[in-house]
N, C-alpha and C. Protein backbone atom coordinates (compact mmCIF):
# COMPACT_ATOMS: atom_id res chain seq x y z
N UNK A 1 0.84 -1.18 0.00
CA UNK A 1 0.00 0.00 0.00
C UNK A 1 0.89 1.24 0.00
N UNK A 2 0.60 2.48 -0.80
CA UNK A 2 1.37 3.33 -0.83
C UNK A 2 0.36 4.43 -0.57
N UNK A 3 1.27 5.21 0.87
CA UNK A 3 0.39 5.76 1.36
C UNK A 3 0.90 7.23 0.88
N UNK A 4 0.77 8.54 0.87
CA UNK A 4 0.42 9.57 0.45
C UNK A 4 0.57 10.25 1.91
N UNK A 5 1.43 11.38 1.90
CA UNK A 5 1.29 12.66 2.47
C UNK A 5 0.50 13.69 2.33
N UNK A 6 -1.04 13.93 3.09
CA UNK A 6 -1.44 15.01 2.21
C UNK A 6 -2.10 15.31 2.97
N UNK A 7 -2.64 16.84 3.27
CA UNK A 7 -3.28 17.45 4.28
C UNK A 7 -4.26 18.12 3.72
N UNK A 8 -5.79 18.56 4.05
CA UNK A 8 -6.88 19.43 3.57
C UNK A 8 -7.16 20.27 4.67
N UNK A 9 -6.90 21.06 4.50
CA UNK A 9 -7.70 22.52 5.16
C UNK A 9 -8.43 22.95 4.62
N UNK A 10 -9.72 24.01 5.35
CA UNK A 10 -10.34 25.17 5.31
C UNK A 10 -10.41 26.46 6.34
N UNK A 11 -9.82 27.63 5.63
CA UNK A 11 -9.92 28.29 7.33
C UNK A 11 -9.54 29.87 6.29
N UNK A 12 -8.88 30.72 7.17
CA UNK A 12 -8.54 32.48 6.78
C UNK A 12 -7.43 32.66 7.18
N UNK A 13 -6.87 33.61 5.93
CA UNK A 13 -5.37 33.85 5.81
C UNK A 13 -5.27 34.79 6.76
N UNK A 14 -4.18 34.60 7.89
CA UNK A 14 -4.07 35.57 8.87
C UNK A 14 -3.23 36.28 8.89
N UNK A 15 -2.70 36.81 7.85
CA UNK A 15 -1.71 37.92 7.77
C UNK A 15 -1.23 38.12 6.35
N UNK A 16 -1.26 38.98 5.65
CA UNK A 16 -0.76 39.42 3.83
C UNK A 16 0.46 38.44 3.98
N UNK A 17 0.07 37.69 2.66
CA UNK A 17 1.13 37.21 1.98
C UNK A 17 2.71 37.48 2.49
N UNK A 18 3.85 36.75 2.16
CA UNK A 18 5.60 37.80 2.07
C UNK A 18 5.87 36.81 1.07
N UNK A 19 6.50 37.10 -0.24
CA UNK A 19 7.12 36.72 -1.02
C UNK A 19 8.53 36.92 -0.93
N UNK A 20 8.78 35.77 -1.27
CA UNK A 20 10.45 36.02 -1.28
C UNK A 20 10.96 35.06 -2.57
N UNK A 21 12.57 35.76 -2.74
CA UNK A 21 12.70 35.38 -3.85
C UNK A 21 14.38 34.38 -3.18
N UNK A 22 14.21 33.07 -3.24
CA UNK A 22 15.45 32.29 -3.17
C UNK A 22 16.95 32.72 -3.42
N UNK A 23 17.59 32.22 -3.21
CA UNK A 23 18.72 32.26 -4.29
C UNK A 23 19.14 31.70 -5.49
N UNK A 24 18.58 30.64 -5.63
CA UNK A 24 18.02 29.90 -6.69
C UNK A 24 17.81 30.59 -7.97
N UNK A 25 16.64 31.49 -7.45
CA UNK A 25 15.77 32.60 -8.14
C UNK A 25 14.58 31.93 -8.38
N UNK A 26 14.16 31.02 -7.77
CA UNK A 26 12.89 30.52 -7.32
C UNK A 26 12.24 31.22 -6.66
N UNK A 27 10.72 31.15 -6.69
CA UNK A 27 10.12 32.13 -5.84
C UNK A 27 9.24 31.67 -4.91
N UNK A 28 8.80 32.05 -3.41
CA UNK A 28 8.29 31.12 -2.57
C UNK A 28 7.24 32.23 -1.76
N UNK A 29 5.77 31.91 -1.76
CA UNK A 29 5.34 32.83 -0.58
C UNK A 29 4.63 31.97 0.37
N UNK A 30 4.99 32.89 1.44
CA UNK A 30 4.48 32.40 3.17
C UNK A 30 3.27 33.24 3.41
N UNK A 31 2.53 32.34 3.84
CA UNK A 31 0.96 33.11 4.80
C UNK A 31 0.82 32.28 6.07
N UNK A 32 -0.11 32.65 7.00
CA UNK A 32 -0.82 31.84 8.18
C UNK A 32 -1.90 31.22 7.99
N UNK A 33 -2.53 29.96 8.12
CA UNK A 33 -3.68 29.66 7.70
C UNK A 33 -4.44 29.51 9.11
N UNK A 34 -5.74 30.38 9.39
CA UNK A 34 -5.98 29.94 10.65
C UNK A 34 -7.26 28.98 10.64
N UNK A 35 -7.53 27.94 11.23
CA UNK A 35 -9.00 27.11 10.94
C UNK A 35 -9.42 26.85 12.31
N UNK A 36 -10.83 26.75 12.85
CA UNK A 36 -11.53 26.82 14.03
C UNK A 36 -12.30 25.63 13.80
N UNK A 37 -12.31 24.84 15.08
CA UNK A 37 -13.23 23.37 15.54
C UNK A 37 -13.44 24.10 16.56
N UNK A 38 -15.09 23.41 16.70
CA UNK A 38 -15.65 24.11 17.57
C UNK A 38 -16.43 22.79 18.20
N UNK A 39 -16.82 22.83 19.58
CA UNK A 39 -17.10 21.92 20.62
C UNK A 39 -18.43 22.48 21.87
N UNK A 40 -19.31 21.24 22.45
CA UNK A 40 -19.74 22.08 23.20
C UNK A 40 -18.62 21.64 24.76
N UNK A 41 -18.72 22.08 25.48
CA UNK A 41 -18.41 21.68 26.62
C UNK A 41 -19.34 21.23 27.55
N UNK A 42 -18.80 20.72 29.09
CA UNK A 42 -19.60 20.08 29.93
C UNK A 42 -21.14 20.93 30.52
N UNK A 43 -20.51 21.95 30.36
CA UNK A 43 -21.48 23.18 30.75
C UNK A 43 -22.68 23.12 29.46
N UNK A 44 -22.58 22.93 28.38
CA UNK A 44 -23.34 23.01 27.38
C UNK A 44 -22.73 24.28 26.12
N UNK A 45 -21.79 24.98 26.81
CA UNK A 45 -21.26 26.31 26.04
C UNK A 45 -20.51 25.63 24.81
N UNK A 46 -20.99 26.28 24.06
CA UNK A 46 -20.27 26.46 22.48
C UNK A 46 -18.41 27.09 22.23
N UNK A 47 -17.44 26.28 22.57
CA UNK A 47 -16.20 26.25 22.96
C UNK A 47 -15.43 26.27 21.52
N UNK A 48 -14.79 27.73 20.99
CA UNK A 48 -14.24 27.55 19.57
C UNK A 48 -12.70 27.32 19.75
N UNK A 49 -11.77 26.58 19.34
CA UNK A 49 -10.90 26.40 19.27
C UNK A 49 -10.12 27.07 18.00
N UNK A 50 -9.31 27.83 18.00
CA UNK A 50 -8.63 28.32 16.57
C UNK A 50 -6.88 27.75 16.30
N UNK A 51 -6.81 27.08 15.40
CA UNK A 51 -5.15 26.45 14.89
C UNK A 51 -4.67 27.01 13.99
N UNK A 52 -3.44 27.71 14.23
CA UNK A 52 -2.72 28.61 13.01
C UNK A 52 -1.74 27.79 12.22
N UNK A 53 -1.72 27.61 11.05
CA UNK A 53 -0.85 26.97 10.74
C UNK A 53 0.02 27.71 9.62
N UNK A 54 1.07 27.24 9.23
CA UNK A 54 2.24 28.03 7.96
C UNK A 54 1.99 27.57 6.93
N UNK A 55 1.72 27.98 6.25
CA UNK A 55 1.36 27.29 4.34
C UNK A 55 2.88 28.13 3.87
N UNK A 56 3.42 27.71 3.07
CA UNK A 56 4.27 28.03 1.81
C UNK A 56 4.10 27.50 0.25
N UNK A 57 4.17 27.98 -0.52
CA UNK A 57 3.56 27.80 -1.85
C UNK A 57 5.02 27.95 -2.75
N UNK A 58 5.04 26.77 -3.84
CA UNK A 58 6.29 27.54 -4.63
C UNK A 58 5.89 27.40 -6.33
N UNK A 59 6.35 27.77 -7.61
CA UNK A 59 6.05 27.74 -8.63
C UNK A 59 5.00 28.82 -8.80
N UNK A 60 4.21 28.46 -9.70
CA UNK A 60 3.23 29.29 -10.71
C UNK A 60 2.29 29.55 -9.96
N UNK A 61 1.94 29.03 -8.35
CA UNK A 61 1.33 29.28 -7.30
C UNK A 61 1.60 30.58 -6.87
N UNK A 62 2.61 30.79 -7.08
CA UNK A 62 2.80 32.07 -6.32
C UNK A 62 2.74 33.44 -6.49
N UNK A 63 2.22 33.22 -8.20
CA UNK A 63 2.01 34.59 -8.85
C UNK A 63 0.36 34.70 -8.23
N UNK A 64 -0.85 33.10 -8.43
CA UNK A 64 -1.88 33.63 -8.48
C UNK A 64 -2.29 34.06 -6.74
N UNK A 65 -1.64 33.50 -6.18
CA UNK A 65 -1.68 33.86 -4.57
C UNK A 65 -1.40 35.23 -4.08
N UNK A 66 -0.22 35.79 -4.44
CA UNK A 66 0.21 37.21 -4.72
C UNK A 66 -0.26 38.17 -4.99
N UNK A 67 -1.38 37.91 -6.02
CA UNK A 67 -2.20 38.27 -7.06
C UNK A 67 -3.10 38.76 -5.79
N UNK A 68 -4.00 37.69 -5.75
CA UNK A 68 -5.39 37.73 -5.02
C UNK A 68 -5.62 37.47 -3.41
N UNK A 69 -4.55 37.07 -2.77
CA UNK A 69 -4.78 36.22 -1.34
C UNK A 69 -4.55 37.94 -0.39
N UNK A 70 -5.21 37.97 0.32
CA UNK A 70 -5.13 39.55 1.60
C UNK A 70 -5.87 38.61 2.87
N UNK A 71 -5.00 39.58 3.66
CA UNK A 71 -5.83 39.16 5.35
C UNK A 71 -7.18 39.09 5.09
N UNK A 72 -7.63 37.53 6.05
CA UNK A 72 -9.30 37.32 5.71
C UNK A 72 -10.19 36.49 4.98
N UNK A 73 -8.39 36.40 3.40
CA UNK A 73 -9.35 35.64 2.75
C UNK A 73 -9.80 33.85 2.97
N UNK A 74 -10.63 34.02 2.65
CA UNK A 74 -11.44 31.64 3.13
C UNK A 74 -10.37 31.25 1.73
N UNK A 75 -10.01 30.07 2.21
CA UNK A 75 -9.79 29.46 1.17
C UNK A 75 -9.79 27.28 1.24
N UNK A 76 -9.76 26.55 0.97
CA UNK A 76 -9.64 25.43 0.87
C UNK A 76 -8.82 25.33 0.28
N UNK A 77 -7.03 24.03 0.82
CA UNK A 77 -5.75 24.03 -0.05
C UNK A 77 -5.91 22.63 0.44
N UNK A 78 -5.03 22.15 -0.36
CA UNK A 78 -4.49 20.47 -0.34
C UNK A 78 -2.87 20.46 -0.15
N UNK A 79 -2.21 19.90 0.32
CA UNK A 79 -0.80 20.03 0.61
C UNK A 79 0.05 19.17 1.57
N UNK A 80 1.39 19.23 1.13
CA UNK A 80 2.18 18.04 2.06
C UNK A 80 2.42 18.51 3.45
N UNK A 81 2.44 17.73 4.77
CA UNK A 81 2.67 18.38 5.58
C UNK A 81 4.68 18.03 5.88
N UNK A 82 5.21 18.96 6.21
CA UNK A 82 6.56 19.18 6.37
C UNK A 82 6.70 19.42 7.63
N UNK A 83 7.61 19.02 8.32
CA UNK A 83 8.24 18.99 9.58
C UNK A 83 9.65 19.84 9.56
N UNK A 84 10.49 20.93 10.15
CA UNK A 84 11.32 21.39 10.15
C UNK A 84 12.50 21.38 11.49
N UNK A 85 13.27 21.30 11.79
CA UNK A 85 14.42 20.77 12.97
C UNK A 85 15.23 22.08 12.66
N UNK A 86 15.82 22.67 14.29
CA UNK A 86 16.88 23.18 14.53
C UNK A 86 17.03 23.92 15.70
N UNK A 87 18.27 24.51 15.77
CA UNK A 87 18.60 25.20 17.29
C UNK A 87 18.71 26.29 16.99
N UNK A 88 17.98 26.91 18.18
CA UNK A 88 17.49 28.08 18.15
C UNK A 88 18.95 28.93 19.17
N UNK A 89 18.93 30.41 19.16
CA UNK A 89 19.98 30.70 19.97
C UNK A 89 20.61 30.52 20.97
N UNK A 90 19.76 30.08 22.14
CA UNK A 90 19.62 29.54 23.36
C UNK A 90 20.03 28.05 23.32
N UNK A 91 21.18 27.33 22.05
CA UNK A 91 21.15 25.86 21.76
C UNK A 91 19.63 25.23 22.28
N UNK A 92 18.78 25.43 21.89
CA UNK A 92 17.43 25.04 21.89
C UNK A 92 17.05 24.35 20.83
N UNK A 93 16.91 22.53 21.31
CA UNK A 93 16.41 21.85 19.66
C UNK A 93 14.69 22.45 19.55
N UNK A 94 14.41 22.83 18.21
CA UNK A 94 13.24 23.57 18.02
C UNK A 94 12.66 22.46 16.91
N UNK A 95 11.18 22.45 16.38
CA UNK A 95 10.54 22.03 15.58
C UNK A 95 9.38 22.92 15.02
N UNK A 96 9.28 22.83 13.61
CA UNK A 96 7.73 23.41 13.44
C UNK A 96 7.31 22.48 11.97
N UNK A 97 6.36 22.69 12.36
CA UNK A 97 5.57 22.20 11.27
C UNK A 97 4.99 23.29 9.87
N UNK A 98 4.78 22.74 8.56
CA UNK A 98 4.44 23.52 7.85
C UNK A 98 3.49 22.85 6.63
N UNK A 99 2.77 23.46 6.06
CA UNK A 99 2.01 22.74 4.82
C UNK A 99 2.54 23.42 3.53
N UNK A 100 3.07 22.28 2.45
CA UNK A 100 3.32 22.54 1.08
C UNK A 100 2.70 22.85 0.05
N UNK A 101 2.09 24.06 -0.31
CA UNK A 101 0.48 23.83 -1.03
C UNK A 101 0.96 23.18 -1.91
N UNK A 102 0.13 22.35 -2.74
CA UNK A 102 -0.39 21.99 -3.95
C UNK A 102 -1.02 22.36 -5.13
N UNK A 103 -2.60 22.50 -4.22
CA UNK A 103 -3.67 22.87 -4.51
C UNK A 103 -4.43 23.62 -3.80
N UNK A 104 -5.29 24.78 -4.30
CA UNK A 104 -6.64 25.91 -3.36
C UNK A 104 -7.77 25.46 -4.60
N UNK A 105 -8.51 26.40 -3.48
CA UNK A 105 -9.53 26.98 -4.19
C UNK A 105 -10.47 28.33 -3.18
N UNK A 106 -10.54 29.27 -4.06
CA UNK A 106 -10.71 30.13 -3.22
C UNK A 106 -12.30 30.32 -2.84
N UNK A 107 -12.83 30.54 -1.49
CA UNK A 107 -13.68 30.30 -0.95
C UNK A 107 -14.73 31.96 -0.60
N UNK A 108 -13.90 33.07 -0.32
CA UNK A 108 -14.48 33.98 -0.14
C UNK A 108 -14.87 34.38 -1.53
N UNK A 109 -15.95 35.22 -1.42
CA UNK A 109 -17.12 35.79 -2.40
C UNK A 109 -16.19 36.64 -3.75
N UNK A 110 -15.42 37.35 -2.84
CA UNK A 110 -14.31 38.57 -3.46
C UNK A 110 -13.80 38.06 -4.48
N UNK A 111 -12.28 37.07 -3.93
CA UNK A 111 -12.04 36.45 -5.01
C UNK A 111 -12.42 35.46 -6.00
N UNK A 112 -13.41 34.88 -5.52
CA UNK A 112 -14.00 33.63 -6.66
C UNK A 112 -14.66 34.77 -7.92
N UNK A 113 -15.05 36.22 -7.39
CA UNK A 113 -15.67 36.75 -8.67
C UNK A 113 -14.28 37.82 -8.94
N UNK A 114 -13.53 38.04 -8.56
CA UNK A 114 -12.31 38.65 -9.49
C UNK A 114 -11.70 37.44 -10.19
N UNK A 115 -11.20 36.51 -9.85
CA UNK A 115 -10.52 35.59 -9.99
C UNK A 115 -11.31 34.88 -11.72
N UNK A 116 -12.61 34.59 -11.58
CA UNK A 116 -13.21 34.41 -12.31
C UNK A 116 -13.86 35.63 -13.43
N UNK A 117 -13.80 36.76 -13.15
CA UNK A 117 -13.84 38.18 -14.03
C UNK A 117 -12.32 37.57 -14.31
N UNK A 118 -11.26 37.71 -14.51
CA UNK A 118 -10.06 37.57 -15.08
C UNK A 118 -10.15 36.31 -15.86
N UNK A 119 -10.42 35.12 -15.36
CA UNK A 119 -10.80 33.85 -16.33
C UNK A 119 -11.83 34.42 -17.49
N UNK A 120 -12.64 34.73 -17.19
CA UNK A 120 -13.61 35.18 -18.58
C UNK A 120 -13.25 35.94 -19.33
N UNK A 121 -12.58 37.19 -19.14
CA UNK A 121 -11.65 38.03 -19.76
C UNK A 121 -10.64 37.19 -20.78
N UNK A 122 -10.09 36.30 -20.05
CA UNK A 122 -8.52 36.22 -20.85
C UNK A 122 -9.74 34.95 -21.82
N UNK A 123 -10.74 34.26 -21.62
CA UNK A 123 -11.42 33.46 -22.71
C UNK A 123 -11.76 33.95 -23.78
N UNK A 124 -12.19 35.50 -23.06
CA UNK A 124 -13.47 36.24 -24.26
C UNK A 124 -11.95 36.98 -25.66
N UNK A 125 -11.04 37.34 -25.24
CA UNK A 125 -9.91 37.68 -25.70
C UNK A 125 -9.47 36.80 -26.92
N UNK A 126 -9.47 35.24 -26.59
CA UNK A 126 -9.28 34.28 -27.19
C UNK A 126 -10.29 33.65 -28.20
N UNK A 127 -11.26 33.54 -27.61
CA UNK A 127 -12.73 32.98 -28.74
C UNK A 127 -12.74 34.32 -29.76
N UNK A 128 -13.54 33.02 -30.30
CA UNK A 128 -13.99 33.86 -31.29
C UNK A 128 -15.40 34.34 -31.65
N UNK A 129 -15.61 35.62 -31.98
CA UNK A 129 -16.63 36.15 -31.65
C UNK A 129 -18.14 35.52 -32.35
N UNK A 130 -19.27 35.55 -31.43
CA UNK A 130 -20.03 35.00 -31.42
C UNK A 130 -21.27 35.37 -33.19
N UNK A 131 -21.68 34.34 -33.85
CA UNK A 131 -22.46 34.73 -35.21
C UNK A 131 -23.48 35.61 -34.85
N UNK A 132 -23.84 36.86 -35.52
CA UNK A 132 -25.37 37.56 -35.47
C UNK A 132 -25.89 36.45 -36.33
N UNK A 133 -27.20 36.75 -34.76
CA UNK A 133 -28.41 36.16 -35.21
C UNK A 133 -29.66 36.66 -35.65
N UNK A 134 -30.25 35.90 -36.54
CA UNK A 134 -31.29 36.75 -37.57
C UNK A 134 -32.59 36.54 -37.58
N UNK A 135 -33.16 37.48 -37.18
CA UNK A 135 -34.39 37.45 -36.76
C UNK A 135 -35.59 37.69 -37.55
N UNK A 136 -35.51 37.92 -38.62
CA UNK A 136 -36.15 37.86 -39.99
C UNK A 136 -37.39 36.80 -40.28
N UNK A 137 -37.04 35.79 -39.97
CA UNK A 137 -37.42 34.86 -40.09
C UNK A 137 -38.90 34.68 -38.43
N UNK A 138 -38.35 35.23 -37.72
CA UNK A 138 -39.49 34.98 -36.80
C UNK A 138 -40.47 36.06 -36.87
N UNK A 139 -39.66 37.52 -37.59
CA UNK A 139 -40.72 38.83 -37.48
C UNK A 139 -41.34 38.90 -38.60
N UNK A 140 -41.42 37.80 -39.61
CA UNK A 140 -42.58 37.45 -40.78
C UNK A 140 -43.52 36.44 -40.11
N UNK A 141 -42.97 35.30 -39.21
CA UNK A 141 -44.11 34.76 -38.80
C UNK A 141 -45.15 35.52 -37.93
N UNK A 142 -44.64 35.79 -37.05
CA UNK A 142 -45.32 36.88 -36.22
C UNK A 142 -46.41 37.80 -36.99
N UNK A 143 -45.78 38.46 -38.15
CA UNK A 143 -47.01 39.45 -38.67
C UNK A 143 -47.57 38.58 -39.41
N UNK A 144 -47.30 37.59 -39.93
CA UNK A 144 -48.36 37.13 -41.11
C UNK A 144 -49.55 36.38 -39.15
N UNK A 145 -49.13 36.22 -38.65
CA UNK A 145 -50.28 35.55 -37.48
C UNK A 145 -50.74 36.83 -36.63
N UNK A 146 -50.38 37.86 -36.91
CA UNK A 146 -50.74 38.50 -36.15
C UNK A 146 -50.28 40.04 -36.40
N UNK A 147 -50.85 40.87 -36.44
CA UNK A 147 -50.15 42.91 -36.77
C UNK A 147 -49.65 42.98 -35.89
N UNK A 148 -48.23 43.27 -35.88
CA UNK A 148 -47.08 43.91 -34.73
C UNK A 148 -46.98 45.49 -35.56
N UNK A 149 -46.91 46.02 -34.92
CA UNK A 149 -46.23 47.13 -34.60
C UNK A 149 -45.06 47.27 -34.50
N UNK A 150 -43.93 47.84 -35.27
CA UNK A 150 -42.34 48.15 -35.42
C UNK A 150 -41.74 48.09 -33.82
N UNK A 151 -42.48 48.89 -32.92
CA UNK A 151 -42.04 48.48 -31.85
C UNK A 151 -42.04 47.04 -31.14
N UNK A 152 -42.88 46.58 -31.48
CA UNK A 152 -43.06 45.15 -30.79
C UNK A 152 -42.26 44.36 -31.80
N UNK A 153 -41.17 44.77 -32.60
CA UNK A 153 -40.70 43.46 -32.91
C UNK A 153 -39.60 44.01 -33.14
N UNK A 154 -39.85 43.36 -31.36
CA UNK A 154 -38.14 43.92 -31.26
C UNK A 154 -37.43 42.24 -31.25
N UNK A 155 -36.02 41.92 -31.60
CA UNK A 155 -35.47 40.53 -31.33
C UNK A 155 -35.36 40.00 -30.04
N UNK A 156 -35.94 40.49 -29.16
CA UNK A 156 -35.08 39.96 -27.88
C UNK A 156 -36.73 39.63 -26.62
């Protein structure tokens, strides 16, 4: 059986984007992802729990993230989870954890309709423009069944 590293979130970016550029000249951006489980407790109270976690994104990810991602925004990502080791100043062995995106999809209202105004744009750019249609043919049936008036025959 071959098992797969892979993590799903849903939750809000808790702080603008930071892009940085490698030495490589690869390009990599960091956000916070924060997501809330929520519980009742013994009392009956509605108990929200909030988990911040580190997303980093690298490749062609990082233009559309850059692009569109601000404090706030919802999103749903798919991604590897990464583990990181080292000593901190204090010779302190340290650990953190991090998620590798993969994959999003963006969840708040904002960007799904910019995001998608830009998809239709760069389509309508590309197709090709749509045939006039001729209406000739329905504004003879119409008067021979019935007297329209120039105004009433209109195409639409």
């Amino acid at each position: 059986m071959n098992v797969r590293n892979s993590v799903t979130l849903i939750g809000n970016v808790g702080q603008l984007p930071i892009t940085k550029t490698l030495p490589s000249g690869n390009r990599v951006i960091e956000f916070s992802l924060a997501t809330n489980d929520s519980y009742r407790n013994r009392e009956g109270e509605k108990v929200t729990r909030t988990e911040w976690h580190r997303v980093k994104a690298y490749g062609k990810l990082v233009d559309t993230l850059e692009r569109y991602l601000t404090k706030g925004t919802q999103i749903a990502l798919t991604g590897m989870l990464r583990y990181n080791k080292w000593t901190d100043k204090y010779e302190q062995q340290r650990s953190s954890a991090e998620i590798i995106l993969e994959e999003f999809t963006f969840l708040s209202a904002k960007e799904r309709s910019t995001s998608d105004a830009d998809h239709e744009t760069a389509e309508m750019e590309v197709a090709e423009p749509a045939p006039k249609k001729t209406s000739k043919r329905r504004a003879t049936k119409k008067s021979e069944k019935t007297s329209v008036t120039p105004a009433e025959d209109l195409p639409f």
